[in-house]
Protein backbone atom coordinates (compact mmCIF):
# COMPACT_ATOMS: atom_id res chain seq x y z
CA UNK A 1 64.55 64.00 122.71
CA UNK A 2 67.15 64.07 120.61
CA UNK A 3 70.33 64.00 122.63
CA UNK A 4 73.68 65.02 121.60
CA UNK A 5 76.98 64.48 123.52
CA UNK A 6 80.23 66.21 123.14
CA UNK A 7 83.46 63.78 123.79
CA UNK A 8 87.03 63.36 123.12
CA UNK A 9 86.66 59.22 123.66
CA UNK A 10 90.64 59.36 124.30
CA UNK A 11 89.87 56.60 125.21
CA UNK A 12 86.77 55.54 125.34
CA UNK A 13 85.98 54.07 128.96
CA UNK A 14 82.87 52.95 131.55
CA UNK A 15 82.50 56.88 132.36
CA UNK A 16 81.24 57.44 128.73
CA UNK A 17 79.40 54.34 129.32
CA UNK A 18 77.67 55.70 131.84
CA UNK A 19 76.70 58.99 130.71
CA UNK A 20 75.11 56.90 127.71
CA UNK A 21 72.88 54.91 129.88
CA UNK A 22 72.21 57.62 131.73
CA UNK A 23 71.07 59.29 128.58
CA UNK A 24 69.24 56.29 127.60
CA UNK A 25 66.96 56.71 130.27
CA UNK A 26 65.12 59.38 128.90
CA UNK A 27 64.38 56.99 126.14
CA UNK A 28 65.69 59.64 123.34
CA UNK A 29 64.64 58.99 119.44
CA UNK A 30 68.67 59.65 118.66
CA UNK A 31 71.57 59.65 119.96
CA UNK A 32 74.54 61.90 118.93
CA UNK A 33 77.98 62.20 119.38
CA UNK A 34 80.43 65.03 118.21
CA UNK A 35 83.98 63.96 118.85
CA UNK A 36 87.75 64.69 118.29
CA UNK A 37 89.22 63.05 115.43
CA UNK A 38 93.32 62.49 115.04
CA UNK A 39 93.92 65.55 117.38
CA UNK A 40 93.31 66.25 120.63
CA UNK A 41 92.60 69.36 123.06
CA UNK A 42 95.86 67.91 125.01
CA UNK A 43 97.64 69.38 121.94
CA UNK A 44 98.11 65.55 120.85
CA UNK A 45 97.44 62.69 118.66
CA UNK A 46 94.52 60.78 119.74
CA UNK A 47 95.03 57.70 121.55
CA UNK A 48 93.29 55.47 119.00
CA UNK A 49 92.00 56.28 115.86
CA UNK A 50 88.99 58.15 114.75
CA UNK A 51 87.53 55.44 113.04
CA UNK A 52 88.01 52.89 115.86
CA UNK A 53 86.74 55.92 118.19
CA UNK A 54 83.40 55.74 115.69
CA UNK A 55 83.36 52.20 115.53
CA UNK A 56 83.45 51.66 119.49
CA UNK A 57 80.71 54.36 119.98
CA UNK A 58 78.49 53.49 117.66
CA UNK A 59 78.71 49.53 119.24
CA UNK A 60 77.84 51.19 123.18
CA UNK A 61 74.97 53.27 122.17
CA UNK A 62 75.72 56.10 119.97
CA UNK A 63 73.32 56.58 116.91
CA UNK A 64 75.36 58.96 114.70
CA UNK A 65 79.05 60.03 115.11
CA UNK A 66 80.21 63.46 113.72
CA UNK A 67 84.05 64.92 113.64
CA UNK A 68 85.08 67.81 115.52
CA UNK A 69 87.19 69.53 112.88
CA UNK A 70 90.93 69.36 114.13
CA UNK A 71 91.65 72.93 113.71
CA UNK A 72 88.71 73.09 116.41
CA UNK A 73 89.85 69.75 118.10
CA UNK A 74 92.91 70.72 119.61
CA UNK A 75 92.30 74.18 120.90
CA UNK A 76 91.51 75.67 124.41
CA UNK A 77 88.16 75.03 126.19
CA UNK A 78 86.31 77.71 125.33
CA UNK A 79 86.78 77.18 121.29
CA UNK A 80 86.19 73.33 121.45
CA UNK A 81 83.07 73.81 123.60
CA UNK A 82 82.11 76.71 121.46
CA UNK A 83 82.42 74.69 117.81
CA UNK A 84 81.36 71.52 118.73
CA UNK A 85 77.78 72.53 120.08
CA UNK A 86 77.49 74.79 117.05
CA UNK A 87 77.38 71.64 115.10
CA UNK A 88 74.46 69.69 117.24
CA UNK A 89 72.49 72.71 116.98
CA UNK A 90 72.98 72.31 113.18
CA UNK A 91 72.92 68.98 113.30
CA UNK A 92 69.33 70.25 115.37
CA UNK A 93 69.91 68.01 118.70
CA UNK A 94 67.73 69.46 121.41
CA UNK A 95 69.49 68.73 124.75
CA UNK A 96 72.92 68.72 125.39
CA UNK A 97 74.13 65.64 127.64
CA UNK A 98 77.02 66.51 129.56
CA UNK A 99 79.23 65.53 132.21
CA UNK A 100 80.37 67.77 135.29
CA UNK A 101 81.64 67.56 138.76
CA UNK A 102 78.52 69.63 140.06
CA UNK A 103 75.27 68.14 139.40
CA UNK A 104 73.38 71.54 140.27
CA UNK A 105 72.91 73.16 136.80
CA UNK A 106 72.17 76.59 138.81
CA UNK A 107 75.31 76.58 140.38
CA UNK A 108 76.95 76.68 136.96
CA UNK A 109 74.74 79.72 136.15
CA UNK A 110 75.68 81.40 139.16
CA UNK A 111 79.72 80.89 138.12
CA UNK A 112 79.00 82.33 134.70
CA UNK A 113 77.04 85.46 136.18
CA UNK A 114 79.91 85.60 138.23
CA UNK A 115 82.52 85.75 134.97
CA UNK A 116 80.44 88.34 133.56
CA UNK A 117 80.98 90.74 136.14
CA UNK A 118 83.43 93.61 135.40
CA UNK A 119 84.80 92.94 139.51
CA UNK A 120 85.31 89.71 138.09
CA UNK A 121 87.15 91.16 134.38
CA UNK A 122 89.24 93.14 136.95
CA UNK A 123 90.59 90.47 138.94
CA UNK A 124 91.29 88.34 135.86
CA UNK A 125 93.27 91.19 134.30
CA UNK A 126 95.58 91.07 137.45
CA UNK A 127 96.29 87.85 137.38
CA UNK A 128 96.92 87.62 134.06
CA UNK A 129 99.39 90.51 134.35
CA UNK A 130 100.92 89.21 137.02
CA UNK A 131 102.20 86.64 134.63
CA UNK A 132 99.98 83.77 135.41
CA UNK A 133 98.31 80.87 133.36
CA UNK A 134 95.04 81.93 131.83
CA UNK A 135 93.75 78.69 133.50
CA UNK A 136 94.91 79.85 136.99
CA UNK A 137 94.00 83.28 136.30
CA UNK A 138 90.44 82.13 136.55
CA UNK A 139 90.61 79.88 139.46
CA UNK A 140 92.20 82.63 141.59
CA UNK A 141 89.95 85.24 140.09
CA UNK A 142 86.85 82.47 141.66
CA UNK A 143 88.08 81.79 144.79
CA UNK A 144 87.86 85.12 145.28
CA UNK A 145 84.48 84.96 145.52
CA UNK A 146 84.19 82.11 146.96
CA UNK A 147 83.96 79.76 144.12
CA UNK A 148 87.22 78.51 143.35
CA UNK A 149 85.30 74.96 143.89
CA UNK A 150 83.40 75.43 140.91
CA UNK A 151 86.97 75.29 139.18
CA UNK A 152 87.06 71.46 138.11
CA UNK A 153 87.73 70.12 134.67
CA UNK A 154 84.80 68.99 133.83
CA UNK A 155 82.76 71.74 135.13
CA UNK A 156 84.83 74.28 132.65
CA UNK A 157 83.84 72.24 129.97
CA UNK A 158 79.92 72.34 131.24
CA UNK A 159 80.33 75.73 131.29
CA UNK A 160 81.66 76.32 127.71
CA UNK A 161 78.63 74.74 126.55
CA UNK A 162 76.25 76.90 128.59
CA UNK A 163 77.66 80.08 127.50
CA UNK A 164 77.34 79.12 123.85
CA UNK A 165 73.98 78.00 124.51
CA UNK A 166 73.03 81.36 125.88
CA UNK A 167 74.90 83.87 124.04
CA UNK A 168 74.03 82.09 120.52
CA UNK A 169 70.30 81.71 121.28
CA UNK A 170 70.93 78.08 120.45
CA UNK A 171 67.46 75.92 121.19
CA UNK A 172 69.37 73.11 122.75
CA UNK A 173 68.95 72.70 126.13
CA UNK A 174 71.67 71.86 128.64
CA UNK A 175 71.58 68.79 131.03
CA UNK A 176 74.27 67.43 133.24
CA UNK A 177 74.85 63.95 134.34
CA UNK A 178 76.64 64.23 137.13
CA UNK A 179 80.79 62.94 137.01
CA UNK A 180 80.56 59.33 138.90
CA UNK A 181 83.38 59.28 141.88
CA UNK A 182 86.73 60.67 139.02
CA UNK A 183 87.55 63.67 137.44
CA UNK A 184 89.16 64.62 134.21
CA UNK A 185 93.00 64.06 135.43
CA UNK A 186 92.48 62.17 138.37
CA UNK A 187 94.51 58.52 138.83
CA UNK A 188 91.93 56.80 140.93
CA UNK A 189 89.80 54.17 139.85
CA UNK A 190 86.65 53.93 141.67
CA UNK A 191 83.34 51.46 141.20
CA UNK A 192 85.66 50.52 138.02
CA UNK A 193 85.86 53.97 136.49
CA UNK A 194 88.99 55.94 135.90
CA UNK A 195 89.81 58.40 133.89
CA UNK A 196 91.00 58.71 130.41
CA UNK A 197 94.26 60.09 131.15
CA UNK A 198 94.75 57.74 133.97
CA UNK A 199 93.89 54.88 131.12
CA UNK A 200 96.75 56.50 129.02
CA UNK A 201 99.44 56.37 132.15
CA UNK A 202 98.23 52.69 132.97
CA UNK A 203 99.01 51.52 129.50
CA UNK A 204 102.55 53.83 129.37
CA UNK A 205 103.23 51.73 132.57
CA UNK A 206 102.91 48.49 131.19
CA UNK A 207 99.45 47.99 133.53
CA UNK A 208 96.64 47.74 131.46
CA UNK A 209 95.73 44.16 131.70
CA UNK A 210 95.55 44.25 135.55
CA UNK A 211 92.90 47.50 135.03
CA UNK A 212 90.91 46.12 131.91
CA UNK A 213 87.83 46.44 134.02
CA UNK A 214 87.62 50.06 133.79
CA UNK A 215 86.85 49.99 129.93
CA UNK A 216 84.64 48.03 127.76
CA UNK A 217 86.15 44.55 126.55
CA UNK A 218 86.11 46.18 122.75
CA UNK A 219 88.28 49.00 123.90
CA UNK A 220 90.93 46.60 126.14
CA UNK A 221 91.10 44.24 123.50
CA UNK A 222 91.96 47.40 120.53
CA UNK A 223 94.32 48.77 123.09
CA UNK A 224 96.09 45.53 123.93
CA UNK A 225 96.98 44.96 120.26
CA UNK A 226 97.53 48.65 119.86
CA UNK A 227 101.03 48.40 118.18
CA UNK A 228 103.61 50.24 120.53
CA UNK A 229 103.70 53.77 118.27
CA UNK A 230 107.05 54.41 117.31
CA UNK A 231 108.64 55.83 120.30
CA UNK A 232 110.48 58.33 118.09
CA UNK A 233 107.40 60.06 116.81
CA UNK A 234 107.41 62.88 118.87
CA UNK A 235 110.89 63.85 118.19
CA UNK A 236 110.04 63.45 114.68
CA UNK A 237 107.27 65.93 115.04
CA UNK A 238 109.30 68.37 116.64
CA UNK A 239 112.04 67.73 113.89
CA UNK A 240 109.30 69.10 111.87
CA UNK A 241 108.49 71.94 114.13
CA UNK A 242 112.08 73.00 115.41
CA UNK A 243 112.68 73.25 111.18
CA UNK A 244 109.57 75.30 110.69
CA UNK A 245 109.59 78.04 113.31
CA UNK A 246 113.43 78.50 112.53
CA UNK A 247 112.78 79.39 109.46
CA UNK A 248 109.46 81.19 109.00
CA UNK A 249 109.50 84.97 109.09
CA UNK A 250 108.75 86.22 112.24
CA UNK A 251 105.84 88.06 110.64
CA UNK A 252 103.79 84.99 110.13
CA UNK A 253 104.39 82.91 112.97
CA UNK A 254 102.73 86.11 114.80
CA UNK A 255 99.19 85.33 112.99
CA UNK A 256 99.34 81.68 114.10
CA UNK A 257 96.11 81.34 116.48
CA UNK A 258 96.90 81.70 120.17
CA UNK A 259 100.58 83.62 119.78
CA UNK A 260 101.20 86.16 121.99
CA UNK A 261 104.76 88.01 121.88
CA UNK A 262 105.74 86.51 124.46
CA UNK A 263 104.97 82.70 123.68
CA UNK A 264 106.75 83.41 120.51
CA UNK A 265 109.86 84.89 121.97
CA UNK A 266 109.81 81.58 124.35
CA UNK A 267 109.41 79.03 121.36
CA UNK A 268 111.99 80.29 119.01
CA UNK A 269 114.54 80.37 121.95
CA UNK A 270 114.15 76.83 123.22
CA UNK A 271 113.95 75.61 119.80
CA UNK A 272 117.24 77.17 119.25
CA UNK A 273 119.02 75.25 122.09
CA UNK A 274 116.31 72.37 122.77
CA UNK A 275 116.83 68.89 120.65
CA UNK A 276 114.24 66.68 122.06
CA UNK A 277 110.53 66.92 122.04
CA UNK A 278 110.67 66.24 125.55
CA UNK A 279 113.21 68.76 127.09
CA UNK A 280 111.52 71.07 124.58
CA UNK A 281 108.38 70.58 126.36
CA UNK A 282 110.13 70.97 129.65
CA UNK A 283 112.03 73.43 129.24
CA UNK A 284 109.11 75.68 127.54
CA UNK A 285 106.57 75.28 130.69
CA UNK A 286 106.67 78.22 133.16
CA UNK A 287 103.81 79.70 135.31
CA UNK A 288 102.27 81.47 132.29
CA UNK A 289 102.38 78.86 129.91
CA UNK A 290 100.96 75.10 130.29
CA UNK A 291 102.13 72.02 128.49
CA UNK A 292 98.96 71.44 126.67
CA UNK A 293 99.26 75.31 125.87
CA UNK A 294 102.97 74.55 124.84
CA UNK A 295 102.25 71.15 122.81
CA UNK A 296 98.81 73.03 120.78
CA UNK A 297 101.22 75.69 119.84
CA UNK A 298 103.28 73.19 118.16
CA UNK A 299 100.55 71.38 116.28
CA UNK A 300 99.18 75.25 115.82
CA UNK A 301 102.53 75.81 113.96
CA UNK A 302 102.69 72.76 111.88
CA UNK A 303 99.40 72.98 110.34
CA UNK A 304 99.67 76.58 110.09
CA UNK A 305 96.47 77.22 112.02
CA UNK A 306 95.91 81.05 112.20
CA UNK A 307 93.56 83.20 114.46
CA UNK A 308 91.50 83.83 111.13
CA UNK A 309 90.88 80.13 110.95
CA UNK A 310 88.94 80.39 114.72
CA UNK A 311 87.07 83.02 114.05
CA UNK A 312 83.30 82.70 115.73
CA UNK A 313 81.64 81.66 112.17
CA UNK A 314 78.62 79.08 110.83
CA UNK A 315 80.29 75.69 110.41
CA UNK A 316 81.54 75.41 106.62
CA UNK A 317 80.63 71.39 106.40
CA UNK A 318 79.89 68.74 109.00
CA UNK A 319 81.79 65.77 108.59
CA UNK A 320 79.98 62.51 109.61
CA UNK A 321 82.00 59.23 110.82
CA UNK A 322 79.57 57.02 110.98
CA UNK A 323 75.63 55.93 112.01
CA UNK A 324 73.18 53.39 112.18
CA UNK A 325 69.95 53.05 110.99
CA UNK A 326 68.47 55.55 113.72
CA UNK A 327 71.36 57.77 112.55
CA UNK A 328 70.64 57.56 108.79
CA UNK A 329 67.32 58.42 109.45
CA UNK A 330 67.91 61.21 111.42
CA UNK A 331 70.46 62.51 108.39
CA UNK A 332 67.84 61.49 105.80
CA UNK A 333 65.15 63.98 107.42
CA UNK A 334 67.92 66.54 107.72
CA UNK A 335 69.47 66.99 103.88
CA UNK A 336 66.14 65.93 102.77
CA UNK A 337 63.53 67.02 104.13
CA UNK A 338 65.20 69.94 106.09
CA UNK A 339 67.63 70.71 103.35
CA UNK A 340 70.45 70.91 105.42
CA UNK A 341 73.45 71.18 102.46
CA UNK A 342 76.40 71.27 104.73
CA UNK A 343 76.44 67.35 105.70
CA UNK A 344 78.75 64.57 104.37
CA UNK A 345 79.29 61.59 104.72
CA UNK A 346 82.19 61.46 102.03
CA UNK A 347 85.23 63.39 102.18
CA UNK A 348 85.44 63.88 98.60
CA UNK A 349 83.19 65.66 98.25
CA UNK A 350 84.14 67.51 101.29
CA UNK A 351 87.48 67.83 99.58
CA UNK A 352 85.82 69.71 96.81
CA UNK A 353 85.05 72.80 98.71
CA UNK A 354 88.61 73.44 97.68
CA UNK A 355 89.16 76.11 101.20
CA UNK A 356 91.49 76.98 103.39
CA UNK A 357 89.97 74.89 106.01
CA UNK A 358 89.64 71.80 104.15
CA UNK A 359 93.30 72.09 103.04
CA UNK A 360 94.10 72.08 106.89
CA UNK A 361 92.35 68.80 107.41
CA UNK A 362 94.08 67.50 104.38
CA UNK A 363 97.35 68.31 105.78
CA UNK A 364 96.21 66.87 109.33
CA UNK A 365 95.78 63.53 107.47
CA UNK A 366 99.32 63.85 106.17
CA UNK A 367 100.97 64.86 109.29
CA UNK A 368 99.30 61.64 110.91
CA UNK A 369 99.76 59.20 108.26
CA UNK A 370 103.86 60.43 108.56
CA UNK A 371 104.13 60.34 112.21
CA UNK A 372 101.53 57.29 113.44
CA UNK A 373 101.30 55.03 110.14
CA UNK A 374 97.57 56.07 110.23
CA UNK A 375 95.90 56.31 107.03
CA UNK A 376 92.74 58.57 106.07
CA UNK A 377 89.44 57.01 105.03
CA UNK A 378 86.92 58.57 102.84
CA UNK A 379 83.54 57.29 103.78
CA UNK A 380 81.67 56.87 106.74
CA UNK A 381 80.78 53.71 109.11
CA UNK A 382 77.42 52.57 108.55
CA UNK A 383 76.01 49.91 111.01
């Protein structure tokens, strides 16, 4: 087997543990990871840094570490699900570990039959004119038939995957480990797992010492000397934003990916009156529109990410972070013997592709470096 796992590691805590060891039991020749870098699906910086993200999973079990491109990183669901298991089937993994809150894999299938349904279409075009969330759209749309259950965090993400799968004729085959006792969002800390966000609030609170046991000692100890990031960078970053849609013709803030009339119409008038990230933020959520929608269209904005950019296409490079010696075996037998020409382990020479994609990235680096103090390294971790 060789396994491939899909993760944000925001941070990295004793549920990815576990889902490792659990994937350890089928005694797999490899082990690999695809995972966000600097950016986030929250429509965020990461918690940590990539590099300390690679370091930490290649020390707990992961063979070879590859970057979700941000542009991919900090969309919706379905377009980070869809990207990142494009690249293990290039990267020619052959069963996808993943977490969900339903262990029955069938159950899944049964939800996506469900979603293909034109009764179900209909229902989700209701909603959806009725002015909700496209997130709630779907959950009422479900319980409509009964399956509103199936509507969990991690369960969306399972099901990303499995569509992919299926509609791209990929040969990887999906597996779930079931989610122990906490979900995606939830603040309880059971058999000394939590989740990530929950891991984020405890440290905002001043509380991480008292929950260390809910995250590998490497991870507490990075976190605990984490410097306090300036407390101003988000205000910064919206400096940045409030500037840019202000002044952009209307014309191309329309082809930024994701912008519907509407959410336009809603950012330039609370950036016109709003002078805080925060009440920004606040005042911009409404029924229709989530925060993480809200704070992706920002980063969206900044980086000039257009609905070109996420079109359904063949990856243009795969960027790896790091590996060890199972990993550099595994990428030996791929450029060499397989000829795979789209791997690096250097972004120079990723940087000499010279697109429109790889400028992105470039300016991702930038926007980090300016807000966080983070700087951009060129080669990968080897172990």
């Amino acid at each position: 087997m060789r396994a491939g796992i899909v993760a944000e590691y925001n941070p990295f805590h004793n549920g990815h543990l576990y889902q490792i060891a659990e994937t350890g039991k089928y005694d797999p020749e490899l082990v690999m990871a695809v995972i966000s870098g600097d950016f986030v699906q929250r429509g965020e910086f990461s918690f940590i840094d990539k590099w300390e993200k690679t370091e930490i999973a290649l020390n707990n079990g992961i063979d070879l570490v590859i970057e979700l491109p941000l542009y991919y990183s900090l969309q919706n669901a379905e377009v980070f699900c869809r990207e990142a298991v494009k690249i293990l089937e290039y990267m020619e993994a052959d069963t996808q570990i993943f977490g969900a809150e339903t262990g029955d894999i069938n159950k899944l299938n049964e939800v996506i039959q469900m979603q293909n349904t034109d009764s179900y279409a209909r229902l989700l075009k209701k909603y959806l004119k009725n002015g909700e969330s496209y997130s709630v759209s779907h959950h009422k749309a479900l319980s409509e038939f009964g399956m509103g259950d199936f509507f969990l965090s991690n369960n969306i993400l399972a099901m990303e995957y499995m569509k992919t799968i299926r509609e791209k004729g990929f040969h990887i085959k999906p597996h779930i480990v079931e989610r122990k006792s906490t979900g995606y969002n939830e603040t309880e800390i059971t058999e000394n797992i939590t989740s990530a966000s929950n891991i984020r609030k405890i440290y905002k609170e001043g509380r991480l010492a008292e929950n260390q046991n809910v995250m590998p000692e490497e991870v507490y100890n990075i976190i605990k000397s984490k410097a306090e990031e300036d407390s101003k960078a988000e205000d910064r970053l919206y400096e940045l934003f409030r500037y840019k849609i202000l002044t952009y013709e209307r014309k191309e803030l329309g082809e930024i990916y994701d912008m519907s009339e509407d959410l336009l119409n809603r950012l330039l008038h609370q950036a016109s009156r709003s002078n805080t990230y925060s009440s920004f933020t606040a005042n911009m959520k409404s029924r229709n529109f989530s925060i993480s929608r809200i704070k992706r269209s920002i980063l969206n904005v900044l980086l000039d990410i257009k609905e070109k950019d996420i079109q359904d296409s063949e990856p243009e490079y795969v960027r790896v972070l790091g590996f060890n010696q199972r990993g550099r075996g595994h990428l030996h037998r791929l450029i060499k013997t397989n000829k795979k020409e789209k791997i690096y382990t250097n972004w120079k020479d990723i940087e000499r592709l010279d697109t429109r994609k790889v400028k992105t990235e470039k300016n991702g680096f930038l926007l980090k470096e300016l807000m966080l103090k983070r700087k951009e390294k060129l080669n990968s971790i080897i172990k």
